[in-house]
PDB file of N, CA and C in Angstrom:
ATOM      1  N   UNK A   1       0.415  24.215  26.347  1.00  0.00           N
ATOM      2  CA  UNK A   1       0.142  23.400  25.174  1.00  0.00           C
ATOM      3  C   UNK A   1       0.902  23.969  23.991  1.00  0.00           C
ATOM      4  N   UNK A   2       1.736  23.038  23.290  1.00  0.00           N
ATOM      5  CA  UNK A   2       1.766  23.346  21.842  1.00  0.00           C
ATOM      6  C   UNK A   2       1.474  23.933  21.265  1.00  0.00           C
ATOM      7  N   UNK A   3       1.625  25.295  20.824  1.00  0.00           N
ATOM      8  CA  UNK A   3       0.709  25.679  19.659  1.00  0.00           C
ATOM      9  C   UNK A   3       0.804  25.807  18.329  1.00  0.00           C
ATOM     10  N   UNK A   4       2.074  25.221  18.159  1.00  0.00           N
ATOM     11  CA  UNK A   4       2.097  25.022  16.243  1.00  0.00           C
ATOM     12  C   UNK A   4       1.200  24.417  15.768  1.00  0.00           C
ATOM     13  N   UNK A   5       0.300  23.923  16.087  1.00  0.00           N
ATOM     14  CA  UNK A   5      -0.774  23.205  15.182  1.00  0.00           C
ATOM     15  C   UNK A   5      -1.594  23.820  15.215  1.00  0.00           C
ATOM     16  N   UNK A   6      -1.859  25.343  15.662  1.00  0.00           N
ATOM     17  CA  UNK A   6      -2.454  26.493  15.334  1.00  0.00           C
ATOM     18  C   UNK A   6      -2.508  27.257  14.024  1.00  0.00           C
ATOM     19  N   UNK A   7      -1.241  26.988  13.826  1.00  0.00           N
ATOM     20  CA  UNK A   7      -0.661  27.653  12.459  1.00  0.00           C
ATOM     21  C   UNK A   7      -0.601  27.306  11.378  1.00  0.00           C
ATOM     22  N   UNK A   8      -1.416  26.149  11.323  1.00  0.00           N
ATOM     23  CA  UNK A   8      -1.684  25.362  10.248  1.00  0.00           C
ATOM     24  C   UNK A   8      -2.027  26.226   8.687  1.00  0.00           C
ATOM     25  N   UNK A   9      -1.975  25.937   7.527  1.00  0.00           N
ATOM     26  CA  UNK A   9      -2.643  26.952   6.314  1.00  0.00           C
ATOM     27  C   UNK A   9      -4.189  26.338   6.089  1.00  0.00           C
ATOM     28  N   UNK A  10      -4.431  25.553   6.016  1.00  0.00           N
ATOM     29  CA  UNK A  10      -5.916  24.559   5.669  1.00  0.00           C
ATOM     30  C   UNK A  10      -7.149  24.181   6.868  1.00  0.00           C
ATOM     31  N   UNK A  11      -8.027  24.548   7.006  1.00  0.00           N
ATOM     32  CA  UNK A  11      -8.802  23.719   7.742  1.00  0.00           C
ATOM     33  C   UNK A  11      -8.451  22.229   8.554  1.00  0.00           C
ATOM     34  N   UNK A  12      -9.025  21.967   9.586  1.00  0.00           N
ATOM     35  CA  UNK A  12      -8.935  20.370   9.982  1.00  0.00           C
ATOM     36  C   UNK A  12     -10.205  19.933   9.845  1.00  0.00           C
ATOM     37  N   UNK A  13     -10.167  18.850   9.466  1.00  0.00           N
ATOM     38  CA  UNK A  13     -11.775  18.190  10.283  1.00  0.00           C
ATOM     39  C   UNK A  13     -11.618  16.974  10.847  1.00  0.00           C
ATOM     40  N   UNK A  14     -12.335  17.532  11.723  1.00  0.00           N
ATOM     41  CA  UNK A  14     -12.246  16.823  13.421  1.00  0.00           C
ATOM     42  C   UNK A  14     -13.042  15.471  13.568  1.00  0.00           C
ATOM     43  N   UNK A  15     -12.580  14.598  13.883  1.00  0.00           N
ATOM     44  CA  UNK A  15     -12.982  13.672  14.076  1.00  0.00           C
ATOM     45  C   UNK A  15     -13.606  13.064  15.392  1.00  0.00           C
ATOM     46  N   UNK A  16     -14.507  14.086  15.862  1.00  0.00           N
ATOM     47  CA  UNK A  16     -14.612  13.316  17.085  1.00  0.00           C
ATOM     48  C   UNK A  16     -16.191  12.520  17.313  1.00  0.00           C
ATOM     49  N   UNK A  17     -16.520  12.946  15.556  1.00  0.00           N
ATOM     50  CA  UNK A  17     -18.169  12.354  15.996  1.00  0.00           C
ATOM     51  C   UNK A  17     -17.993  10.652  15.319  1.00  0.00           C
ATOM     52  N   UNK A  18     -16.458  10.163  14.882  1.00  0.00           N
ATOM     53  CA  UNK A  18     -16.427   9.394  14.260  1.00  0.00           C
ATOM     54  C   UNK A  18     -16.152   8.014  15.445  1.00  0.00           C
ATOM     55  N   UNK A  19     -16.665   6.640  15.540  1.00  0.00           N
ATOM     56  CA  UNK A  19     -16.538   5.660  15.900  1.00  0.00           C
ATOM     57  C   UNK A  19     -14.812   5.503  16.231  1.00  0.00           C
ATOM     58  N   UNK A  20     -14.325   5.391  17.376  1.00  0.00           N
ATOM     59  CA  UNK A  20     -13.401   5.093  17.648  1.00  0.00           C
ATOM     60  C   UNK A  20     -12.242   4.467  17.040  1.00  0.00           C
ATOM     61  N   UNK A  21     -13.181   3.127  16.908  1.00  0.00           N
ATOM     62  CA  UNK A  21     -12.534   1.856  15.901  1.00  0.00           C
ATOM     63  C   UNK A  21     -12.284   2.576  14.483  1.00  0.00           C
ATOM     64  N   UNK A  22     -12.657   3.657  13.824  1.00  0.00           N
ATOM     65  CA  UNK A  22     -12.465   3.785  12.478  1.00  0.00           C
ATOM     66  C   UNK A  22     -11.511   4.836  12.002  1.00  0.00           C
ATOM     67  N   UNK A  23     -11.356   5.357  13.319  1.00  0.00           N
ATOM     68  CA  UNK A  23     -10.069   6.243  13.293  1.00  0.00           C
ATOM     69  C   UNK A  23      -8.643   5.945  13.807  1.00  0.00           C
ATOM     70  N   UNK A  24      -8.362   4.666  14.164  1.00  0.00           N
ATOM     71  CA  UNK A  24      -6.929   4.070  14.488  1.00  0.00           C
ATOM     72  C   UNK A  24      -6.713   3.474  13.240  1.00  0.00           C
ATOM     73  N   UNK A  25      -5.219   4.044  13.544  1.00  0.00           N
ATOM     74  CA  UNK A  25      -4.132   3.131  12.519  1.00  0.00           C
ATOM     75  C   UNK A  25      -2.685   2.938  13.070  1.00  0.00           C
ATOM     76  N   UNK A  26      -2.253   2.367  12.410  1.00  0.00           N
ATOM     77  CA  UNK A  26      -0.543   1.979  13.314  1.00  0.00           C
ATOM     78  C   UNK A  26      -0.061   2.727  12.225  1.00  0.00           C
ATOM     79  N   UNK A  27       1.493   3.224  12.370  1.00  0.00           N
ATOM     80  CA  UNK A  27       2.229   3.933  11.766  1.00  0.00           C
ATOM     81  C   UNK A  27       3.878   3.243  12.081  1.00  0.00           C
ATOM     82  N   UNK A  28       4.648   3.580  11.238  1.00  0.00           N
ATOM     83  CA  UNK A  28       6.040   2.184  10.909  1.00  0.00           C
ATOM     84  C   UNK A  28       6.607   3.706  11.253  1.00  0.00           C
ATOM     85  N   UNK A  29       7.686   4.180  12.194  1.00  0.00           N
ATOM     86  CA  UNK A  29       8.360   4.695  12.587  1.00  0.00           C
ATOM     87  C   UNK A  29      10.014   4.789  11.908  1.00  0.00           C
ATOM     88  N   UNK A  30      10.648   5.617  11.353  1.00  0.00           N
ATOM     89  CA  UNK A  30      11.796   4.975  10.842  1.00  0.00           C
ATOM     90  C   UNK A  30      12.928   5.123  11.721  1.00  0.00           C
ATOM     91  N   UNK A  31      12.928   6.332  12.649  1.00  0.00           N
ATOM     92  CA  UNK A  31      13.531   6.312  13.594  1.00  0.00           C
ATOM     93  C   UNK A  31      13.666   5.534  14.913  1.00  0.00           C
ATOM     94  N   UNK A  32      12.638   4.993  15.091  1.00  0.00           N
ATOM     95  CA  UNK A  32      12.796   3.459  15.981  1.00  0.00           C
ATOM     96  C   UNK A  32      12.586   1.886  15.494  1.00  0.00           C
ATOM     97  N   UNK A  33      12.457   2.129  14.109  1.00  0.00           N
ATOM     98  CA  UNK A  33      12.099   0.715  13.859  1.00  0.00           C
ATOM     99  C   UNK A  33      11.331  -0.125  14.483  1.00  0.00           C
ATOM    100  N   UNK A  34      10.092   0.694  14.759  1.00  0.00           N
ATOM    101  CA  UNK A  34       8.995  -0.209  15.087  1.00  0.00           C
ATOM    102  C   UNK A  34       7.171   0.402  14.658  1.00  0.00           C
ATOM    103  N   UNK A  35       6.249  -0.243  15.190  1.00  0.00           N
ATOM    104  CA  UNK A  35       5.060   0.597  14.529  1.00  0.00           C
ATOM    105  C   UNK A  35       4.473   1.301  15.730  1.00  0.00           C
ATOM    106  N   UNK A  36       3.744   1.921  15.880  1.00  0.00           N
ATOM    107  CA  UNK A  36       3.013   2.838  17.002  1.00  0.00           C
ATOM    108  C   UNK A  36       1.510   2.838  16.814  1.00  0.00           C
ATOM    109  N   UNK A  37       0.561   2.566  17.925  1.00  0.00           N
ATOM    110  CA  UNK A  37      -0.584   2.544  17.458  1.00  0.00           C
ATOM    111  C   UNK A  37      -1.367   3.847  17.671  1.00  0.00           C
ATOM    112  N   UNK A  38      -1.662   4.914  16.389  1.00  0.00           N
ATOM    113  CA  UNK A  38      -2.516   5.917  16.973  1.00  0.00           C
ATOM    114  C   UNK A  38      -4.033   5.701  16.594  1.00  0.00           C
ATOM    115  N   UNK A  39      -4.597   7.352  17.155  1.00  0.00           N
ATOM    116  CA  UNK A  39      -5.587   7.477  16.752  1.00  0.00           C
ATOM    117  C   UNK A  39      -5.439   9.087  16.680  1.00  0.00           C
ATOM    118  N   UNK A  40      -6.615   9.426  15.242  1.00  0.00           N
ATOM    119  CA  UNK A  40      -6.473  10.974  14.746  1.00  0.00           C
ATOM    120  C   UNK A  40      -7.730  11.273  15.474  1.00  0.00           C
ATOM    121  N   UNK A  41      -7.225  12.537  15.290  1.00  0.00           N
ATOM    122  CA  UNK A  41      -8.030  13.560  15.855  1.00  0.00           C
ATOM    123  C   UNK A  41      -8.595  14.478  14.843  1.00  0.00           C
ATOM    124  N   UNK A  42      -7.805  15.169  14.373  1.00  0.00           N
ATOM    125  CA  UNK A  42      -8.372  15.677  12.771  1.00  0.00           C
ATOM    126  C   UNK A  42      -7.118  15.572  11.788  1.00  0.00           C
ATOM    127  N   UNK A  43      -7.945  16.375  10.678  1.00  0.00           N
ATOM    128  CA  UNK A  43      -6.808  15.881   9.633  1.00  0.00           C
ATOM    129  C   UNK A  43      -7.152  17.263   8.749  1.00  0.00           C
ATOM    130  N   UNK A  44      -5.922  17.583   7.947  1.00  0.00           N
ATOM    131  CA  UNK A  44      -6.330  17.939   6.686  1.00  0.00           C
ATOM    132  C   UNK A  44      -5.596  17.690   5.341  1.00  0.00           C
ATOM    133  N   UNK A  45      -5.752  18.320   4.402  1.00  0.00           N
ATOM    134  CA  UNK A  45      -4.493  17.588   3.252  1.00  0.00           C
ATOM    135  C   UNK A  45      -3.318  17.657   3.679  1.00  0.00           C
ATOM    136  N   UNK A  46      -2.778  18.323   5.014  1.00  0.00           N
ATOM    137  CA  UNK A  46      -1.560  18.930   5.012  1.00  0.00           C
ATOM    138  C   UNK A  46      -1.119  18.081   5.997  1.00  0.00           C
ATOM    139  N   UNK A  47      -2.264  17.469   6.810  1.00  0.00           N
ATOM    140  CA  UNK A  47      -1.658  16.806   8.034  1.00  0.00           C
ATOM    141  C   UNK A  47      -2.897  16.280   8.674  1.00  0.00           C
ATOM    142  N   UNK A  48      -2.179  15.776  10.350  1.00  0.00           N
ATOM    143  CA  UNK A  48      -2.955  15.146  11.349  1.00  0.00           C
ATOM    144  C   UNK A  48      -2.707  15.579  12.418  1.00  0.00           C
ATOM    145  N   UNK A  49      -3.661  15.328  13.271  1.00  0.00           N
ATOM    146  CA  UNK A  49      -3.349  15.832  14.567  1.00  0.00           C
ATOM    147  C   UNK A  49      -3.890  14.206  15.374  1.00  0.00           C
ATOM    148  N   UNK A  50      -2.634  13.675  16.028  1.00  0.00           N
ATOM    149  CA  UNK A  50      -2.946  11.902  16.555  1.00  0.00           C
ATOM    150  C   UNK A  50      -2.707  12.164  18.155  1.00  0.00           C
ATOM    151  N   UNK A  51      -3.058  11.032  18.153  1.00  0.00           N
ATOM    152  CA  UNK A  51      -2.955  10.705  20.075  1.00  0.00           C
ATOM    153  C   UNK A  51      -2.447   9.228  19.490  1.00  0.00           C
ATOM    154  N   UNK A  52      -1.000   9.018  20.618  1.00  0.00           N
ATOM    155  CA  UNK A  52      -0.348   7.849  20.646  1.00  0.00           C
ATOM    156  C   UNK A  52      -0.981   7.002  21.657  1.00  0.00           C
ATOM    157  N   UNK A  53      -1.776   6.419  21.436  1.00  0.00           N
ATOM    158  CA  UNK A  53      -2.404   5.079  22.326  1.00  0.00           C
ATOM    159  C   UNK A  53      -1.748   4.277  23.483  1.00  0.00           C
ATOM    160  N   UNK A  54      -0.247   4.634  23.719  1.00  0.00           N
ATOM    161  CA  UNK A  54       0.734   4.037  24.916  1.00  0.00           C
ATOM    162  C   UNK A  54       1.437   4.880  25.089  1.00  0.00           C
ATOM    163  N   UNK A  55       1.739   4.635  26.180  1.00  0.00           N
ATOM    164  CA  UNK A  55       2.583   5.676  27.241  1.00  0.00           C
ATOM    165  C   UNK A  55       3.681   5.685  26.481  1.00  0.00           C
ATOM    166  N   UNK A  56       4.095   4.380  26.580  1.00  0.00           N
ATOM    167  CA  UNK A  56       5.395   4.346  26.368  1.00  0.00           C
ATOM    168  C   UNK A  56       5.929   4.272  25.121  1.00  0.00           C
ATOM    169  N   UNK A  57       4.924   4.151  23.774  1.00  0.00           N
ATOM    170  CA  UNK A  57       5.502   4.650  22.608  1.00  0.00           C
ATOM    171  C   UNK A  57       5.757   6.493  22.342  1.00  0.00           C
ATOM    172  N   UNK A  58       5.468   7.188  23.101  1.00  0.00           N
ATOM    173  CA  UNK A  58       5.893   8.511  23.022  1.00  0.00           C
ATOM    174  C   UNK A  58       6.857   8.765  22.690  1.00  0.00           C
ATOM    175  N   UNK A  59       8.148   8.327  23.646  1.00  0.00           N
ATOM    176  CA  UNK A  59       9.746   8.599  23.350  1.00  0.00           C
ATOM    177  C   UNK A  59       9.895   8.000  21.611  1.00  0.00           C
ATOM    178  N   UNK A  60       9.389   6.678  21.384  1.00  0.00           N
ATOM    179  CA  UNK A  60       9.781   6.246  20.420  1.00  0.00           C
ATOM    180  C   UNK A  60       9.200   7.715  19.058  1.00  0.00           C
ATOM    181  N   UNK A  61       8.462   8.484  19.128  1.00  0.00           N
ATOM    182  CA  UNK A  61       8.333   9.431  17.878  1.00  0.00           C
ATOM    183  C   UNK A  61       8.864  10.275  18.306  1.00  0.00           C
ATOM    184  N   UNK A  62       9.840  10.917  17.561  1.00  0.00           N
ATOM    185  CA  UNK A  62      10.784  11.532  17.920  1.00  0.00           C
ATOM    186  C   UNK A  62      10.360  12.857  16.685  1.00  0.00           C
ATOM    187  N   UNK A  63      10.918  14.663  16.844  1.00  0.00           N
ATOM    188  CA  UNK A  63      10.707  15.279  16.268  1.00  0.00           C
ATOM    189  C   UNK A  63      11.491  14.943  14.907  1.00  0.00           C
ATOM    190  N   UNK A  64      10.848  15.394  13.649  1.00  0.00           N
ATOM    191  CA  UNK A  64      11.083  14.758  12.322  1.00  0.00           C
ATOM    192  C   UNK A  64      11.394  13.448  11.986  1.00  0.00           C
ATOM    193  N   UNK A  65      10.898  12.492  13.331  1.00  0.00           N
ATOM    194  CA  UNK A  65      10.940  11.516  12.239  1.00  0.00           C
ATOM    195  C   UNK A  65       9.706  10.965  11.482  1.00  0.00           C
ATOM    196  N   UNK A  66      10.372  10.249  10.239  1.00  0.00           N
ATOM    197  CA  UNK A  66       9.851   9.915   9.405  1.00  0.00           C
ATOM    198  C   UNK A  66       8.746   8.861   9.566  1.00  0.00           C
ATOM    199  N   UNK A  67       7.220   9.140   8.861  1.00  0.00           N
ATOM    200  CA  UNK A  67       6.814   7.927   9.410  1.00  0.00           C
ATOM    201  C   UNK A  67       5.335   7.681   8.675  1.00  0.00           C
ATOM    202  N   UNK A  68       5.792   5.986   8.149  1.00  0.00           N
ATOM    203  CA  UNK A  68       4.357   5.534   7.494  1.00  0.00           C
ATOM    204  C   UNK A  68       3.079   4.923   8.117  1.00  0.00           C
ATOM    205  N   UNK A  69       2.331   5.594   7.199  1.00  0.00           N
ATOM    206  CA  UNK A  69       0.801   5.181   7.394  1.00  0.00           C
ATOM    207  C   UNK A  69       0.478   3.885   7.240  1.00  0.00           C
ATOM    208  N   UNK A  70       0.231   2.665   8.087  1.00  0.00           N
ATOM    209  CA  UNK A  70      -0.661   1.619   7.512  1.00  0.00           C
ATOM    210  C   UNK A  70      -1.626   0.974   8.284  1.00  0.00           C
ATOM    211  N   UNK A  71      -2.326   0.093   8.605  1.00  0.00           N
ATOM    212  CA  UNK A  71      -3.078  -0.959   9.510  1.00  0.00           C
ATOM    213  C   UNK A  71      -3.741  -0.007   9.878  1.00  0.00           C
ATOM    214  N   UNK A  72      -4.637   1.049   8.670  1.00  0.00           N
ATOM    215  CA  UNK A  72      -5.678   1.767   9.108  1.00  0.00           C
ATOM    216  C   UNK A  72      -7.080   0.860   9.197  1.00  0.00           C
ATOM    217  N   UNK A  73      -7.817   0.987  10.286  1.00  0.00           N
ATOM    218  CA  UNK A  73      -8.907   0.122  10.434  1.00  0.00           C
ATOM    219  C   UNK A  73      -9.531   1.157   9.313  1.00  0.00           C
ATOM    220  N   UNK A  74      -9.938   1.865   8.928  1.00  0.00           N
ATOM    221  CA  UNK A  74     -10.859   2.553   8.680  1.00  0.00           C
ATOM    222  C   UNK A  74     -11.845   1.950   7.422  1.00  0.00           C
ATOM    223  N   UNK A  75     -13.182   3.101   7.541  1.00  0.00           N
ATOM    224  CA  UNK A  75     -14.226   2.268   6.310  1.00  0.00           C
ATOM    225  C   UNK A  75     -13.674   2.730   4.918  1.00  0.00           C
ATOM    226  N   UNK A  76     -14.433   2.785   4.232  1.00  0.00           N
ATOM    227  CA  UNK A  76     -14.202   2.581   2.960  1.00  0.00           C
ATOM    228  C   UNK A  76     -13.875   4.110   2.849  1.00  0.00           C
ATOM    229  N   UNK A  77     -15.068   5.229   3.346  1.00  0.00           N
ATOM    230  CA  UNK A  77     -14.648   6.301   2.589  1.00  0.00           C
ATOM    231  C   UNK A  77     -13.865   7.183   3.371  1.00  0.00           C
ATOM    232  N   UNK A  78     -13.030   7.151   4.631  1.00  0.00           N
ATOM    233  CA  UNK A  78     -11.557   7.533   4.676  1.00  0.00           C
ATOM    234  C   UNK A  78     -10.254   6.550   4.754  1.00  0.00           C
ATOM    235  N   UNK A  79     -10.427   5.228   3.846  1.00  0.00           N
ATOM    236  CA  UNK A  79      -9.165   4.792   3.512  1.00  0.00           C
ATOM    237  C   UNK A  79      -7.986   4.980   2.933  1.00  0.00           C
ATOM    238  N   UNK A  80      -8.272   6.233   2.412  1.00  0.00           N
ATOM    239  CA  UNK A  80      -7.374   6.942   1.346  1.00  0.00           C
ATOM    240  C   UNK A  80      -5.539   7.132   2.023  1.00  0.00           C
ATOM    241  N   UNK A  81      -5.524   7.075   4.285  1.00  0.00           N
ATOM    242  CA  UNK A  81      -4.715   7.050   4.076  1.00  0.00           C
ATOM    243  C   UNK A  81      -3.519   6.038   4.458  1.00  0.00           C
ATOM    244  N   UNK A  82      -4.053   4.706   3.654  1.00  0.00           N
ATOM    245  CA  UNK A  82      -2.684   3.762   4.257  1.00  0.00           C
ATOM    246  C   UNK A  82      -1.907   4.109   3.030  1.00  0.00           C
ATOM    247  N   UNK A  83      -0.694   3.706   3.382  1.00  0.00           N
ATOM    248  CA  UNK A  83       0.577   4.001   2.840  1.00  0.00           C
ATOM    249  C   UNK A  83       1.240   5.401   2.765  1.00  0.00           C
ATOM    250  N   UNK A  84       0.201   6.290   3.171  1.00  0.00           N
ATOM    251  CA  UNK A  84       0.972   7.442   3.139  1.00  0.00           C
ATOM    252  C   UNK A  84       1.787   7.745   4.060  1.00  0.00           C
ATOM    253  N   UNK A  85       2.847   8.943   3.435  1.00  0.00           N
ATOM    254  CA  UNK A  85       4.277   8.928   4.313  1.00  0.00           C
ATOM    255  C   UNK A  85       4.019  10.244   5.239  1.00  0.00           C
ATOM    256  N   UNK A  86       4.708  10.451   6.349  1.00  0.00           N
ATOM    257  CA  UNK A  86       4.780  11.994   7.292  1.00  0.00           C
ATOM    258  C   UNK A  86       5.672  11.885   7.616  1.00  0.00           C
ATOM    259  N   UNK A  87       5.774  13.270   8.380  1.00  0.00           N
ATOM    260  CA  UNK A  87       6.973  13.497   9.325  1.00  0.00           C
ATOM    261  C   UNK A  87       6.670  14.239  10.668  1.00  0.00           C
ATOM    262  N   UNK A  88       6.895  14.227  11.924  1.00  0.00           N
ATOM    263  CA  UNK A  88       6.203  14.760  13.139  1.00  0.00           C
ATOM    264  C   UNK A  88       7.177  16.045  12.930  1.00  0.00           C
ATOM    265  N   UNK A  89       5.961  16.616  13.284  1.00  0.00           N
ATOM    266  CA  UNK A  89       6.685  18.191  13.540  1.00  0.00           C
ATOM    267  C   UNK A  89       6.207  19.032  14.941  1.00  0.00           C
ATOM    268  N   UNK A  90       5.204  18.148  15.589  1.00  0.00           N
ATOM    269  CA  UNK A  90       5.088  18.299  16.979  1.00  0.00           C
ATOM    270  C   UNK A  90       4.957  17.553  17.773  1.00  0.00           C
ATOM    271  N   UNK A  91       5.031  17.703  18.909  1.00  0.00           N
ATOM    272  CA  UNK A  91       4.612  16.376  20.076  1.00  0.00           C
ATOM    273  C   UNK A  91       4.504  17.332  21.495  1.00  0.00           C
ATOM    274  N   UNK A  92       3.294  16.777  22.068  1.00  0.00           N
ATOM    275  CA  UNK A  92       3.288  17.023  23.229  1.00  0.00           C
ATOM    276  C   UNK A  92       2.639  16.089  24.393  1.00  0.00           C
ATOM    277  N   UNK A  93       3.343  15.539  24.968  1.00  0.00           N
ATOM    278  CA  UNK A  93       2.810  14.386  26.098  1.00  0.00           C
ATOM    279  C   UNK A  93       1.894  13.248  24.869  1.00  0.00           C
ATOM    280  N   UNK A  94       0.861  12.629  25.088  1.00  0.00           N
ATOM    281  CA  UNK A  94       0.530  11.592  23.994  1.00  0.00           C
ATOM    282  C   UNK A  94      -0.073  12.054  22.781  1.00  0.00           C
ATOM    283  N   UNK A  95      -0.063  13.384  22.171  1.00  0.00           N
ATOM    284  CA  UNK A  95      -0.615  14.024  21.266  1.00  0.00           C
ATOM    285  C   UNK A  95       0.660  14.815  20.408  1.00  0.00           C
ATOM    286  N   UNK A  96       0.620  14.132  19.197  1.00  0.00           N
ATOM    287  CA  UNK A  96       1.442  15.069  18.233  1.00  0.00           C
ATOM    288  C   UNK A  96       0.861  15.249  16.781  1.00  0.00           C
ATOM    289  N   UNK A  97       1.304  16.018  16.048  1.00  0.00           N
ATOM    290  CA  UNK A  97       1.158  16.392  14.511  1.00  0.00           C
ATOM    291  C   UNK A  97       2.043  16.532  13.597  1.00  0.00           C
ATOM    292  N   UNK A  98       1.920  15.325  12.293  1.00  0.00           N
ATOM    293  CA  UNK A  98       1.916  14.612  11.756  1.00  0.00           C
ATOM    294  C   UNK A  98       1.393  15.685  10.133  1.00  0.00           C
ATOM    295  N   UNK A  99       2.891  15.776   9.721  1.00  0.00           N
ATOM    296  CA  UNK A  99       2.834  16.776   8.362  1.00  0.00           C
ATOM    297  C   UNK A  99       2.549  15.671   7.116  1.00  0.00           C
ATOM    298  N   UNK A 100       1.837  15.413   6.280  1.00  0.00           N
ATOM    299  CA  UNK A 100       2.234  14.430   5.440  1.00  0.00           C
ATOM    300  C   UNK A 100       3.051  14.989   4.149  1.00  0.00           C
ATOM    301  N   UNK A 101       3.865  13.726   4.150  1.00  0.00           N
ATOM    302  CA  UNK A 101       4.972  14.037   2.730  1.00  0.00           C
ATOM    303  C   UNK A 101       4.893  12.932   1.626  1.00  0.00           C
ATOM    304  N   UNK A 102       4.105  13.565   0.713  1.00  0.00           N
ATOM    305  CA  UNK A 102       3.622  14.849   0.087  1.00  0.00           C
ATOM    306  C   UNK A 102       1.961  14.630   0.753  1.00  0.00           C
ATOM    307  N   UNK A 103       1.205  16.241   0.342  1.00  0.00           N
ATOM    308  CA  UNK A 103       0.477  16.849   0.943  1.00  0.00           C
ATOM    309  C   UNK A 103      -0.331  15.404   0.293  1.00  0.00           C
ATOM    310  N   UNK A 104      -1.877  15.316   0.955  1.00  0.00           N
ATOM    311  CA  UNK A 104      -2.804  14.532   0.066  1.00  0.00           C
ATOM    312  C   UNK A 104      -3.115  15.035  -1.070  1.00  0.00           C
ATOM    313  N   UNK A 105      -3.839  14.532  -1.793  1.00  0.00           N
ATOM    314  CA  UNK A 105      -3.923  14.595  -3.187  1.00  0.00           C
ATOM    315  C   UNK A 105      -5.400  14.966  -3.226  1.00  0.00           C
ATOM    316  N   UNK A 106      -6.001  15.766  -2.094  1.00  0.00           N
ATOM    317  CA  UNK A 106      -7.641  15.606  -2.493  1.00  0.00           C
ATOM    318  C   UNK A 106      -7.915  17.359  -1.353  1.00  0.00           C
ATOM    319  N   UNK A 107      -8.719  17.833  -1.722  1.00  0.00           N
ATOM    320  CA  UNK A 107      -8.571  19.175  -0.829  1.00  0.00           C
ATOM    321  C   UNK A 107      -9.314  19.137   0.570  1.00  0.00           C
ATOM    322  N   UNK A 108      -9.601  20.085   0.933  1.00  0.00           N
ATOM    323  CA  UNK A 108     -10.454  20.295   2.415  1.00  0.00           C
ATOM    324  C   UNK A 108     -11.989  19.622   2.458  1.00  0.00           C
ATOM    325  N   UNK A 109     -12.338  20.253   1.240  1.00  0.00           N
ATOM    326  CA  UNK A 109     -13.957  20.373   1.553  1.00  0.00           C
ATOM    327  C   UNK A 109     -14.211  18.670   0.810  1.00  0.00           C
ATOM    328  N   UNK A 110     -13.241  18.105   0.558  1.00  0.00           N
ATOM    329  CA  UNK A 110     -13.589  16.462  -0.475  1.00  0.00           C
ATOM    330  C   UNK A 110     -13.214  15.576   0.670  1.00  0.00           C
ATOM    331  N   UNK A 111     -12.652  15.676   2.140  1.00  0.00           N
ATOM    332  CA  UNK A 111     -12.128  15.346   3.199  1.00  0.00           C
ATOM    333  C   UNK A 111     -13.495  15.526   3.992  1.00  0.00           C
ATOM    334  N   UNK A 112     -13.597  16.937   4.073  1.00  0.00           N
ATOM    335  CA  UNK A 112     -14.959  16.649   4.478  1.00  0.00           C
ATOM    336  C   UNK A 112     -16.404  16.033   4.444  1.00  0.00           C
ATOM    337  N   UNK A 113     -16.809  16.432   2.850  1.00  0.00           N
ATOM    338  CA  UNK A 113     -17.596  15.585   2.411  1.00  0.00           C
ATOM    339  C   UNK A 113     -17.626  13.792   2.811  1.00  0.00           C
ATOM    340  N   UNK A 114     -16.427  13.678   2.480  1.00  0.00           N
ATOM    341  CA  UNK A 114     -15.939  11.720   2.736  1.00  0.00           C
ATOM    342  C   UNK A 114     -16.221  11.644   4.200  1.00  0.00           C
ATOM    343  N   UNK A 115     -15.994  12.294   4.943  1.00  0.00           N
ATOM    344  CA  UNK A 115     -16.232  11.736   6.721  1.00  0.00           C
ATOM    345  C   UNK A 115     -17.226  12.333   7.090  1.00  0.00           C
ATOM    346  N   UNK A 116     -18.043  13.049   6.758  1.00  0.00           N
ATOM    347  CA  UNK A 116     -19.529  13.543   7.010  1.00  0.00           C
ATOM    348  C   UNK A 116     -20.745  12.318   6.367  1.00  0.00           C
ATOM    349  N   UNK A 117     -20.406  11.239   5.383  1.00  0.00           N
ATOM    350  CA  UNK A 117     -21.038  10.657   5.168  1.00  0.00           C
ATOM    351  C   UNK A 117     -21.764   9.586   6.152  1.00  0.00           C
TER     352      UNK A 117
END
């Protein structure tokens, strides 16, 4: 396994007690010109850690490319991230991580608070 997403500087918080449906979003790829449907796993201001939902969009994320946030199902209090921009800085089989550029605008423990509700 991967382990740069070990080395992270910030906390994650994990999403796994969260409803399925509220943690997918599609993401606009710039290096393939098309969208990809994930789902996160955790997150922190600095990043994500996703699972690509098809086999066969894997090849299409490619290391550094560029890539926006949108068609987040999510509720109200983690909507904060459509439109935001990343860049993959890992991948391994249907699971990669997802640096965002620029960092979020809100810290660890205000991430937490919002998805513990």
């Amino acid at each position: 396994m991967n382990e740069l997403h070990d080395r992270r500087e910030s906390n994650r918080v994990d999403l796994e007690k969260i409803n399925v449906f509220f943690k997918q979003c599609d993401i606009a790829v710039s290096s393939c010109d098309s969208d990809l449907d994930i789902t996160i796993i955790n997150i922190s201001p600095r990043g994500m850690k996703v699972k690509l939902n098809s086999e066969e969009d894997f090849d299409k994320l490619k290391l550094n490319s560029k890539v926006f946030i949108r068609g987040c199902i999510f509720n109200d209090s983690i909507g904060f991230l459509s439109s935001q921009k990343a860049v993959a800085v890992w991948k391994e089989n249907s699971i990669a991580g997802l640096r965002f550029t620029p960092a979020l605008d809100i810290d660890d423990e205000t991430i937490h608070q919002m998805l513990s509700k």
